[in-house]
Protein backbone atom coordinates (compact mmCIF):
# COMPACT_ATOMS: atom_id res chain seq x y z
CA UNK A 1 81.28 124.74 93.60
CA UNK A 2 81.67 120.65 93.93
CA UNK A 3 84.53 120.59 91.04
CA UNK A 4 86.74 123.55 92.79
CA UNK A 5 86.09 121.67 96.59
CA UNK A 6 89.01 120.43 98.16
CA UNK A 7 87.94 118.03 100.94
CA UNK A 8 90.32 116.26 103.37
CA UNK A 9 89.07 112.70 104.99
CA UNK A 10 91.31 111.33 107.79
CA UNK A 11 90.95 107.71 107.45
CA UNK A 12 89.91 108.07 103.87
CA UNK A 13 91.27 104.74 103.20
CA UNK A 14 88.83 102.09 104.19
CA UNK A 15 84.99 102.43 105.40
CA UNK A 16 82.67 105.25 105.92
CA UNK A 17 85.71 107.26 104.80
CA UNK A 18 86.00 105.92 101.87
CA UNK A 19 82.37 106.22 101.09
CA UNK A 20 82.42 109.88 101.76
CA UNK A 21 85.78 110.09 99.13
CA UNK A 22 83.67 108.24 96.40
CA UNK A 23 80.62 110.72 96.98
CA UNK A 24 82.94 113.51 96.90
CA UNK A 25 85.19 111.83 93.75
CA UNK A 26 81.02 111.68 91.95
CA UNK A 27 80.57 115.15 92.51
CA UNK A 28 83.85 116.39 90.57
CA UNK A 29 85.87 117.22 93.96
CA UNK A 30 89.15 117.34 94.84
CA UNK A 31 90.27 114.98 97.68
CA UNK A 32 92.95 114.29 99.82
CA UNK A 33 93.03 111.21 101.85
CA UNK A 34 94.86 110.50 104.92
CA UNK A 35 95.50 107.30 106.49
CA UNK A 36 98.23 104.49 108.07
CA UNK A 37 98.66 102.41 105.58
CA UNK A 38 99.96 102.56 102.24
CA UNK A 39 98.32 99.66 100.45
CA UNK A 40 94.70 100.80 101.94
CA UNK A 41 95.76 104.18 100.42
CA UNK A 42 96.65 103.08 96.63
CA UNK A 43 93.40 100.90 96.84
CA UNK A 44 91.20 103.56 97.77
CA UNK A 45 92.98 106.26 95.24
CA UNK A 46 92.38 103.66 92.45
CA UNK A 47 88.68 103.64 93.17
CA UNK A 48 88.61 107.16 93.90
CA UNK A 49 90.07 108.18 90.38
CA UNK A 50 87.57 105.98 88.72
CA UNK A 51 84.68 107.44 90.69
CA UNK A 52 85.79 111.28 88.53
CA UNK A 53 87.57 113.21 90.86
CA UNK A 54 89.25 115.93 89.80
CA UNK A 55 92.21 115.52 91.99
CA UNK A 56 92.93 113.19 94.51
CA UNK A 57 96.24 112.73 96.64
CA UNK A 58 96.77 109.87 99.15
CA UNK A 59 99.23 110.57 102.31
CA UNK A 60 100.20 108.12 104.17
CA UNK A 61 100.00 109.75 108.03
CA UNK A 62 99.00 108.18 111.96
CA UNK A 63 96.98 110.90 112.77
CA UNK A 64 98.01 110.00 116.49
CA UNK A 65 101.26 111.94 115.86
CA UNK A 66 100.30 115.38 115.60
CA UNK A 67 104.11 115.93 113.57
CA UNK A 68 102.55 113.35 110.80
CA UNK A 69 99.48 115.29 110.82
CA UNK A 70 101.58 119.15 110.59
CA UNK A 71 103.25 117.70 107.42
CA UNK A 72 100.38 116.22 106.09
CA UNK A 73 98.28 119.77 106.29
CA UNK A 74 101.69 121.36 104.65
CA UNK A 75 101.62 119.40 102.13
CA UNK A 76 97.65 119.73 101.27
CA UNK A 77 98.51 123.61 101.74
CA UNK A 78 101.28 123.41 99.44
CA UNK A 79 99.22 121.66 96.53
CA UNK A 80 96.09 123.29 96.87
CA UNK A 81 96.28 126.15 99.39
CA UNK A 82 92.69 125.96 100.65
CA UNK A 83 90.24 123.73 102.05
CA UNK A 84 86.44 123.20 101.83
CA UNK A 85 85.63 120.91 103.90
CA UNK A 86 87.39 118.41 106.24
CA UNK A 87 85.91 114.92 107.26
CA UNK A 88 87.40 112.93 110.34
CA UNK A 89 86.49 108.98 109.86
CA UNK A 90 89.12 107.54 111.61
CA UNK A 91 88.27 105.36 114.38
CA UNK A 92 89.06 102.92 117.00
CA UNK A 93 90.48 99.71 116.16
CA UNK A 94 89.83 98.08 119.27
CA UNK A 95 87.79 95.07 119.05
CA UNK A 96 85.96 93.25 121.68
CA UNK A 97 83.09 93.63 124.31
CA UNK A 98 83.41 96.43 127.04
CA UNK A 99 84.50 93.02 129.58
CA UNK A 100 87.42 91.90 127.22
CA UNK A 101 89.11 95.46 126.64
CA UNK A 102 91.36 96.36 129.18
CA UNK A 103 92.96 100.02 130.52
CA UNK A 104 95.45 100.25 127.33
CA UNK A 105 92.79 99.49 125.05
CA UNK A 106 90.32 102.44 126.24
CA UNK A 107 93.21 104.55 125.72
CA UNK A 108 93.90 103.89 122.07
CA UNK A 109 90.50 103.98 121.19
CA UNK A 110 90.12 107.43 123.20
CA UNK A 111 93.12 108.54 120.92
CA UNK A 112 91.97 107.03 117.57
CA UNK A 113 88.16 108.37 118.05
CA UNK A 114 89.35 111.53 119.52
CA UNK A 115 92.83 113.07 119.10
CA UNK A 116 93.08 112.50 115.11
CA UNK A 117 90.39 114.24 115.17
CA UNK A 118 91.62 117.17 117.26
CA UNK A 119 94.97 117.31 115.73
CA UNK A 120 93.13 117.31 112.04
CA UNK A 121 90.79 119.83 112.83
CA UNK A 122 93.40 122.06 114.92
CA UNK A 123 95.97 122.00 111.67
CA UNK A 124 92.96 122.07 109.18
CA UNK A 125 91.25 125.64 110.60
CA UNK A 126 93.86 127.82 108.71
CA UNK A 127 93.00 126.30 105.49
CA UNK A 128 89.20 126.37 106.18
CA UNK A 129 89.18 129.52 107.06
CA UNK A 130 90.73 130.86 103.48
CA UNK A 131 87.81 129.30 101.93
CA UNK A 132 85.74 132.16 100.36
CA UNK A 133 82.64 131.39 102.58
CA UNK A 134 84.42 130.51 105.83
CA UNK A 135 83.83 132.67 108.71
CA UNK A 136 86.69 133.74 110.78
């Protein structure tokens, strides 16, 4: 059911993140966003707890450093012990055309678009999987 959900969005904070948090906050969910910084995080919990969720908890993590993300998923497993669904939104910051971005600049946004999301997902599959409908 939407108001017993508990759904974790990496980079929550800002964006389409933040749009999926207020969709899930509508629907009576329980939420817990991640994300770098901590004045993107209060913003987004203030709009989040107007928007009806049931629960929401804001941790501040760089979900580059797969120790952040451990503690992060402790602490979600600590408060609510399960998880319904997980949503990675984080992505690159890079800016510029493909000309202007140079060698260390592919490799951050290789590691914001695709290791958060690896090291979410890898420390999010326990608590998925004690959802009553998950599939081992």
């Amino acid at each position: 059911m939407a108001d017993e959900a508990v759904t974790v969005i990496s980079g929550g904070s800002a964006g389409m993140g933040l749009a999926v948090a207020l969709r899930v906050a509508a629907d009576g969910g329980r939420i817990a966003v991640l994300g770098r910084r901590q004045t993107r995080l209060d913003h987004a919990v203030e709009m989040i707890g107007a928007a009806e969720a049931r629960g929401v908890v804001s941790i501040q993590v760089d979900a580059i450093d797969e120790d952040e993300v451990i503690a992060a998923f402790a602490e979600i497993a600590e408060r609510w012990g399960i998880i319904n669904a997980l949503v990675n939104a984080v992505g690159p910051s890079s800016a510029g055309g493909f000309d202007d971005l140079d060698d260390a600049s592919w490799r951050a946004a290789f590691d914001q678009g695709v290791l958060t999301a690896v090291h979410c997902t890898r420390h999010a599959l326990p608590l998925l999987r004690t959802a009553p409908w998950a599939v081992s």
